[in-house]
N, C-alpha and C. Protein backbone atom coordinates (compact mmCIF):
# COMPACT_ATOMS: atom_id res chain seq x y z
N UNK A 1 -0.43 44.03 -4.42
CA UNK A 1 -1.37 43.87 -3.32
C UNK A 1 -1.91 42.45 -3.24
N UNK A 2 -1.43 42.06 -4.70
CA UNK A 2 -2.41 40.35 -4.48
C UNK A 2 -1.41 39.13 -3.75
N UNK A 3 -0.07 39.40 -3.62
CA UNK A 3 0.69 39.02 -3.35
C UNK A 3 0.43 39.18 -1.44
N UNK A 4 0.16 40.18 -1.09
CA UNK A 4 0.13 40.44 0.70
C UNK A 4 -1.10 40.03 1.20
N UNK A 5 -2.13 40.08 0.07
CA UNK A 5 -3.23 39.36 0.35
C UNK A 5 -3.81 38.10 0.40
N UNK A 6 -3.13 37.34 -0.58
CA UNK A 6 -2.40 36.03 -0.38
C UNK A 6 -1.86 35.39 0.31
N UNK A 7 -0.74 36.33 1.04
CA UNK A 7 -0.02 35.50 2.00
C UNK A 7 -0.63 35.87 3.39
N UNK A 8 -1.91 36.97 3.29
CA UNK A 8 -2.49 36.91 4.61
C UNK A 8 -3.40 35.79 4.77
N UNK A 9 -4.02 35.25 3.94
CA UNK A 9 -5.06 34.57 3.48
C UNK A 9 -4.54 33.19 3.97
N UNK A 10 -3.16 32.93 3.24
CA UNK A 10 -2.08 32.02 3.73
C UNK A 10 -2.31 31.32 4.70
N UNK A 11 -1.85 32.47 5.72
CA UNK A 11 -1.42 32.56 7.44
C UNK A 11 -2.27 32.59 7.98
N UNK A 12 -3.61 33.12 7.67
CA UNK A 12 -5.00 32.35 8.66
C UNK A 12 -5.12 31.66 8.49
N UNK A 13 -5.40 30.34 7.33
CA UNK A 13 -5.61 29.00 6.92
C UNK A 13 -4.87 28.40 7.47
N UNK A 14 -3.53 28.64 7.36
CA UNK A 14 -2.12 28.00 8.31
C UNK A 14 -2.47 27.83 9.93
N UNK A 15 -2.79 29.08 10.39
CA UNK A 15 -3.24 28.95 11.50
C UNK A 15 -4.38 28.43 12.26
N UNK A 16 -5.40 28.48 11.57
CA UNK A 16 -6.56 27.52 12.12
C UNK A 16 -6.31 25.82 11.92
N UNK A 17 -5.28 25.46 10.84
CA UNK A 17 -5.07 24.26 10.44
C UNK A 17 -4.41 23.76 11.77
N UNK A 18 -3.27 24.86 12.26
CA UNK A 18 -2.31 24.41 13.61
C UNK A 18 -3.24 24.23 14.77
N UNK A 19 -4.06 25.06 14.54
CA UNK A 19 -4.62 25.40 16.17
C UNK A 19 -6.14 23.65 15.63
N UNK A 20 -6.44 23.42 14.70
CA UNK A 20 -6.98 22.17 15.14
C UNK A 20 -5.96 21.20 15.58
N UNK A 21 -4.17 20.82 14.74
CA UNK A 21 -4.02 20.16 15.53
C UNK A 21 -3.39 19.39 16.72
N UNK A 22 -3.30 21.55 17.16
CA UNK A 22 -3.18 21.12 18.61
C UNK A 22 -4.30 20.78 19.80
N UNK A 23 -5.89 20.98 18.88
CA UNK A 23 -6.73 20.65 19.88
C UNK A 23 -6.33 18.66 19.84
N UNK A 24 -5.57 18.13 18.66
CA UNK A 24 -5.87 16.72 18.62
C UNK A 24 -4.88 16.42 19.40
N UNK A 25 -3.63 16.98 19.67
CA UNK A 25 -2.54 16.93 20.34
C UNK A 25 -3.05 16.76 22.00
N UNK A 26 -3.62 18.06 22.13
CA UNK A 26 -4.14 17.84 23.30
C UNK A 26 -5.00 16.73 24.06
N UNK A 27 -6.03 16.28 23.41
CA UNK A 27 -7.36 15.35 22.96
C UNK A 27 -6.07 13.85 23.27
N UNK A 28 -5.42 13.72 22.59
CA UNK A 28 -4.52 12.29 22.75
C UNK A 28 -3.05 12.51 24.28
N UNK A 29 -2.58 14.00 24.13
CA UNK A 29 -1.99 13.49 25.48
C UNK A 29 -3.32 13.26 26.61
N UNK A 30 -4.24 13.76 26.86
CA UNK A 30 -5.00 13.51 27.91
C UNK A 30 -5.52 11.81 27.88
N UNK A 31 -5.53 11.38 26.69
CA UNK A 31 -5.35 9.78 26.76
C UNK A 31 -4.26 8.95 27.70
N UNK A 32 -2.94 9.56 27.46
CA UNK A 32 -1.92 9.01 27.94
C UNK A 32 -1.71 7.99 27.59
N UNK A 33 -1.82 7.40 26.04
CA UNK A 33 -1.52 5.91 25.52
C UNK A 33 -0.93 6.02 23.73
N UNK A 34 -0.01 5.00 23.97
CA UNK A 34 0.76 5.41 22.30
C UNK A 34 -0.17 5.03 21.89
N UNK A 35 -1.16 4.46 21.34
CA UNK A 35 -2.40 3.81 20.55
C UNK A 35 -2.79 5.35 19.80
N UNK A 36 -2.87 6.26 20.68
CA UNK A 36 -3.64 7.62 20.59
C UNK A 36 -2.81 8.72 20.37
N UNK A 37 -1.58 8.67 20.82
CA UNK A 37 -0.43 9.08 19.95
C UNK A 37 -0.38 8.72 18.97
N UNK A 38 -0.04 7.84 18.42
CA UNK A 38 0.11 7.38 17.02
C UNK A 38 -1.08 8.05 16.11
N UNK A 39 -1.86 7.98 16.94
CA UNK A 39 -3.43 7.95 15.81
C UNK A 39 -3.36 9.43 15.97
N UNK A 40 -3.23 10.27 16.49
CA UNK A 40 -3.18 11.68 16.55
C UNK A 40 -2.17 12.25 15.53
N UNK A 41 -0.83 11.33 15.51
CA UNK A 41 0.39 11.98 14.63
C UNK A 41 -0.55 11.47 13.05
N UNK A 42 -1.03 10.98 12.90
CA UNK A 42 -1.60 10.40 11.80
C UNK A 42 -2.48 11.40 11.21
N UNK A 43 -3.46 11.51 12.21
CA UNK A 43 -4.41 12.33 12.05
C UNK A 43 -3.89 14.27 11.70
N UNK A 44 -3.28 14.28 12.70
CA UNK A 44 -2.82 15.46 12.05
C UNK A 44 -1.58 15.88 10.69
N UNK A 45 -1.04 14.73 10.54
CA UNK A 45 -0.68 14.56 9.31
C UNK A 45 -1.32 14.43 7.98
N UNK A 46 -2.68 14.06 8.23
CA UNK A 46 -3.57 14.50 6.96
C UNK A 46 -4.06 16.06 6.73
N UNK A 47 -4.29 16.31 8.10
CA UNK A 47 -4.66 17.41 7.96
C UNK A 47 -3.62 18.70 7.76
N UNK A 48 -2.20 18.35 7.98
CA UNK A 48 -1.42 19.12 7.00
C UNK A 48 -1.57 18.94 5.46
N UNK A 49 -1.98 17.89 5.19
CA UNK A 49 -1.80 17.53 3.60
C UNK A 49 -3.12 18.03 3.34
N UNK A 50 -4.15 17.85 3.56
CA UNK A 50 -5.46 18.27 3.14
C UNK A 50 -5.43 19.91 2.98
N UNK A 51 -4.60 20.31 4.28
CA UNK A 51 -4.81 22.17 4.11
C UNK A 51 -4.26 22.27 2.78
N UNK A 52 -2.89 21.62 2.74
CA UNK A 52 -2.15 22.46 1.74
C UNK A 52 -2.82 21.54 0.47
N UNK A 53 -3.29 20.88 0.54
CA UNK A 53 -4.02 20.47 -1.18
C UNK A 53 -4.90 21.22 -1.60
N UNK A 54 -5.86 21.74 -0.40
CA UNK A 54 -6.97 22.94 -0.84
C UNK A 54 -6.42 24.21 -1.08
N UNK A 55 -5.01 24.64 -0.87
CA UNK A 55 -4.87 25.65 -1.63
C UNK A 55 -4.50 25.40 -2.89
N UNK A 56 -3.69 24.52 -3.02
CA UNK A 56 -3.16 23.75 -4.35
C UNK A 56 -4.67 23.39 -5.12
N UNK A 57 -5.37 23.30 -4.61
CA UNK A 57 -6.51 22.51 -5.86
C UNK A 57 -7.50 23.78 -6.10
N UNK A 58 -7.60 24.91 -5.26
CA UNK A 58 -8.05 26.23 -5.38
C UNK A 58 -7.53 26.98 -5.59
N UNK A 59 -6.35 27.30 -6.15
CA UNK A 59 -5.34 28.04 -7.16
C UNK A 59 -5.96 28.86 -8.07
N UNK A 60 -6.76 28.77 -8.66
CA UNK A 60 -7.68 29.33 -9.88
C UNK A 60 -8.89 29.84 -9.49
N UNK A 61 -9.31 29.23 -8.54
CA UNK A 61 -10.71 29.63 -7.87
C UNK A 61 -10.39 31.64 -7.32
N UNK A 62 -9.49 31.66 -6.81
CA UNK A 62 -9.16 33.31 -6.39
C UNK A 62 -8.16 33.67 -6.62
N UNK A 63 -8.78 35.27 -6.80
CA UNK A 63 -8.09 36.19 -7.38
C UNK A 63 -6.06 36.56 -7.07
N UNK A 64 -6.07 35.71 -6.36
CA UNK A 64 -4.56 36.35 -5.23
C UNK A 64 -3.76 35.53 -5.30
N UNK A 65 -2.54 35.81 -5.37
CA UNK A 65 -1.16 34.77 -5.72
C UNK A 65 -0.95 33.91 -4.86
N UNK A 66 -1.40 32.69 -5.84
CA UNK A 66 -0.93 31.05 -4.88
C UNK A 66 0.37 30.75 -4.26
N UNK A 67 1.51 31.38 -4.68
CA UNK A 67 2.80 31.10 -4.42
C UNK A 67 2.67 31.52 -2.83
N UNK A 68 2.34 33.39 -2.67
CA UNK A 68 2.37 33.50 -1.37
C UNK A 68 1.08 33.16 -0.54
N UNK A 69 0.39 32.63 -0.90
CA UNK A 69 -0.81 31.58 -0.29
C UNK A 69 -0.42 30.65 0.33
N UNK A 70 0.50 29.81 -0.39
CA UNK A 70 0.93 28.34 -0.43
C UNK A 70 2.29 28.57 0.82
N UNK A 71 3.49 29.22 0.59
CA UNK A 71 4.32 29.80 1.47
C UNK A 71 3.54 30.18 2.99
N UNK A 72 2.59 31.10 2.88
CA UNK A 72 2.05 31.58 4.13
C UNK A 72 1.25 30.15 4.99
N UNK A 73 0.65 29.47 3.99
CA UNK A 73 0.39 28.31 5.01
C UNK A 73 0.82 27.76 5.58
N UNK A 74 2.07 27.31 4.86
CA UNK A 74 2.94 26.69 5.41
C UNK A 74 3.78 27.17 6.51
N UNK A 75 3.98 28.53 6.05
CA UNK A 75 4.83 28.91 7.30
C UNK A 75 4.00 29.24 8.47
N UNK A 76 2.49 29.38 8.58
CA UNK A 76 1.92 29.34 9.89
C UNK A 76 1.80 28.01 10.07
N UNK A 77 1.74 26.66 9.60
CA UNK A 77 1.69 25.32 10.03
C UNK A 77 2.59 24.85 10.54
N UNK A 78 4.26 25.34 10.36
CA UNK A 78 5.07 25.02 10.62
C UNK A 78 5.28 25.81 12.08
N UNK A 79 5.11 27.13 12.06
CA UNK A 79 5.62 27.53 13.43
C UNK A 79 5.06 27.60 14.60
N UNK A 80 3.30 27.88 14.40
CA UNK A 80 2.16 27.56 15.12
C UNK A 80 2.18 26.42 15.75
N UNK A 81 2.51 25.36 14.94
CA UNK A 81 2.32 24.06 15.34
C UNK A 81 3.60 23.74 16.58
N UNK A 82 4.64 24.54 16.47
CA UNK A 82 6.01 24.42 17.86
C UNK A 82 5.52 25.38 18.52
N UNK A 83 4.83 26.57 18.56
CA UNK A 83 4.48 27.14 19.45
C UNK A 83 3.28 26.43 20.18
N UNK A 84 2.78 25.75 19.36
CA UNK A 84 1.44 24.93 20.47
C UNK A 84 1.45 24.21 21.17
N UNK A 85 2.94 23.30 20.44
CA UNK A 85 3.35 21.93 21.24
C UNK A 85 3.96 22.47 22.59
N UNK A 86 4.81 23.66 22.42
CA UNK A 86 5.76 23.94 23.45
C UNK A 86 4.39 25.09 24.85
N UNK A 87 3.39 25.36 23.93
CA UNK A 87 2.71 25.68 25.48
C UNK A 87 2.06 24.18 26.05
N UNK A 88 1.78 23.43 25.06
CA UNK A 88 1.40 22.28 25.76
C UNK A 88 1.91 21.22 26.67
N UNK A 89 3.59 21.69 26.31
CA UNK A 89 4.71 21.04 27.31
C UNK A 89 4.96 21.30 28.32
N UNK A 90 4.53 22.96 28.82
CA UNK A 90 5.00 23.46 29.49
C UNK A 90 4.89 23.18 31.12
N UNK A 91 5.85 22.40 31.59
CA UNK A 91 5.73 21.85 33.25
C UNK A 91 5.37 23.16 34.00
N UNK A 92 5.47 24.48 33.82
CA UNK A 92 4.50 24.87 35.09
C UNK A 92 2.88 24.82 35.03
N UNK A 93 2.87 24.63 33.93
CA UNK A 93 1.18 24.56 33.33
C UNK A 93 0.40 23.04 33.38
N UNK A 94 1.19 22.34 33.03
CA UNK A 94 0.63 20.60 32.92
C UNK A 94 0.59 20.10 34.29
N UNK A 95 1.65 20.73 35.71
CA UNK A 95 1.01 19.92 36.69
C UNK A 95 0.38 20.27 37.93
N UNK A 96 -0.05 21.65 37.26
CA UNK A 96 -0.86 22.43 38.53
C UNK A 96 -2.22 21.36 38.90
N UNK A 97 -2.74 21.23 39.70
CA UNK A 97 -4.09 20.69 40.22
C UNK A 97 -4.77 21.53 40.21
N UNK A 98 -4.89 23.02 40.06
CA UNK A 98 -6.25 23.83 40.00
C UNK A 98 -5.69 25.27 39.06
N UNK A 99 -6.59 25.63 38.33
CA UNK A 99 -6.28 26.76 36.98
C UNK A 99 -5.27 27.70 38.07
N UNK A 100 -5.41 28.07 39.46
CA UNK A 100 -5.11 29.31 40.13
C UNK A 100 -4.40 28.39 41.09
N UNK A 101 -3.91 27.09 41.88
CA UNK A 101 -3.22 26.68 42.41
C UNK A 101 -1.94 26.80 41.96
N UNK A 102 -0.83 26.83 42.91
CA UNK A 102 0.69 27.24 43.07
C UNK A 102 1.61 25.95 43.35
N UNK A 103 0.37 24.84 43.95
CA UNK A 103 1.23 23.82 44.62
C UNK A 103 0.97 22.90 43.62
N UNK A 104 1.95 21.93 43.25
CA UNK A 104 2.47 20.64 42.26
C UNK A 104 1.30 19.69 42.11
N UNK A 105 1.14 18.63 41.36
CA UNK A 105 0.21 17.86 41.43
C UNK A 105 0.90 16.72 42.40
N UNK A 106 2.15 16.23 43.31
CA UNK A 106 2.58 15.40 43.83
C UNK A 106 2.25 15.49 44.98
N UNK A 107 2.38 16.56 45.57
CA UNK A 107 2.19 17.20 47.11
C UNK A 107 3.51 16.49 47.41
N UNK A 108 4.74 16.97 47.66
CA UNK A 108 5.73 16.33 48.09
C UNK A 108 6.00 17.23 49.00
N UNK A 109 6.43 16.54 50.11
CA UNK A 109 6.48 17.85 51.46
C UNK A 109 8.46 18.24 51.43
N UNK A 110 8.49 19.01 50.59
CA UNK A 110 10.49 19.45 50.67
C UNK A 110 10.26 20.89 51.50
């Protein structure tokens, strides 16, 4: 049981780690400048390393197997993080002009 509890424990940590940094993802495309790209890939590159050091450096602190702790983070950091990018890519979503508008952000008359 310490093993499933672990790797649930994992996969929420994994997942709140992704979902901050796709708020930074987001936060720098709305910049629209490599300056802020860069500094975003940076930024969320610590914060992969920081998640997974706090399970690594809290290993002993709880009761539940680090292996599937350590696995589950990772595997929600890893897949969370392409599922976030790819809703954030998504051209019917990025160039609407209004949450409930149908028509393009160009207005091109075809």
């Amino acid at each position: 049981m310490k093993y499933v509890i672990g790797a649930l424990i994992g996969l929420a940590w994994g997942s709140l780690l992704a979902w901050v940094n796709s708020l930074i993802n987001r936060a720098a495309i709305r910049t629209n400048s490599t300056r802020s790209m860069l500094l975003a890939s940076f930024g969320r590159t610590l914060i992969d390393i920081a998640g997974l050091a706090a399970v690594f450096f809290l290993r002993n602190a709880h009761p539940f197997s680090f292996e599937a702790m350590i696995v589950g983070t990772a595997a929600a950091l890893g897949l969370l993080t392409v599922v976030f990018a790819y809703m954030l890519s998504r051209p019917d979503k990025a160039h609407r002009t209004q949450p409930g508008d149908s028509k393009k952000a160009d207005n091109s008359d075809e």
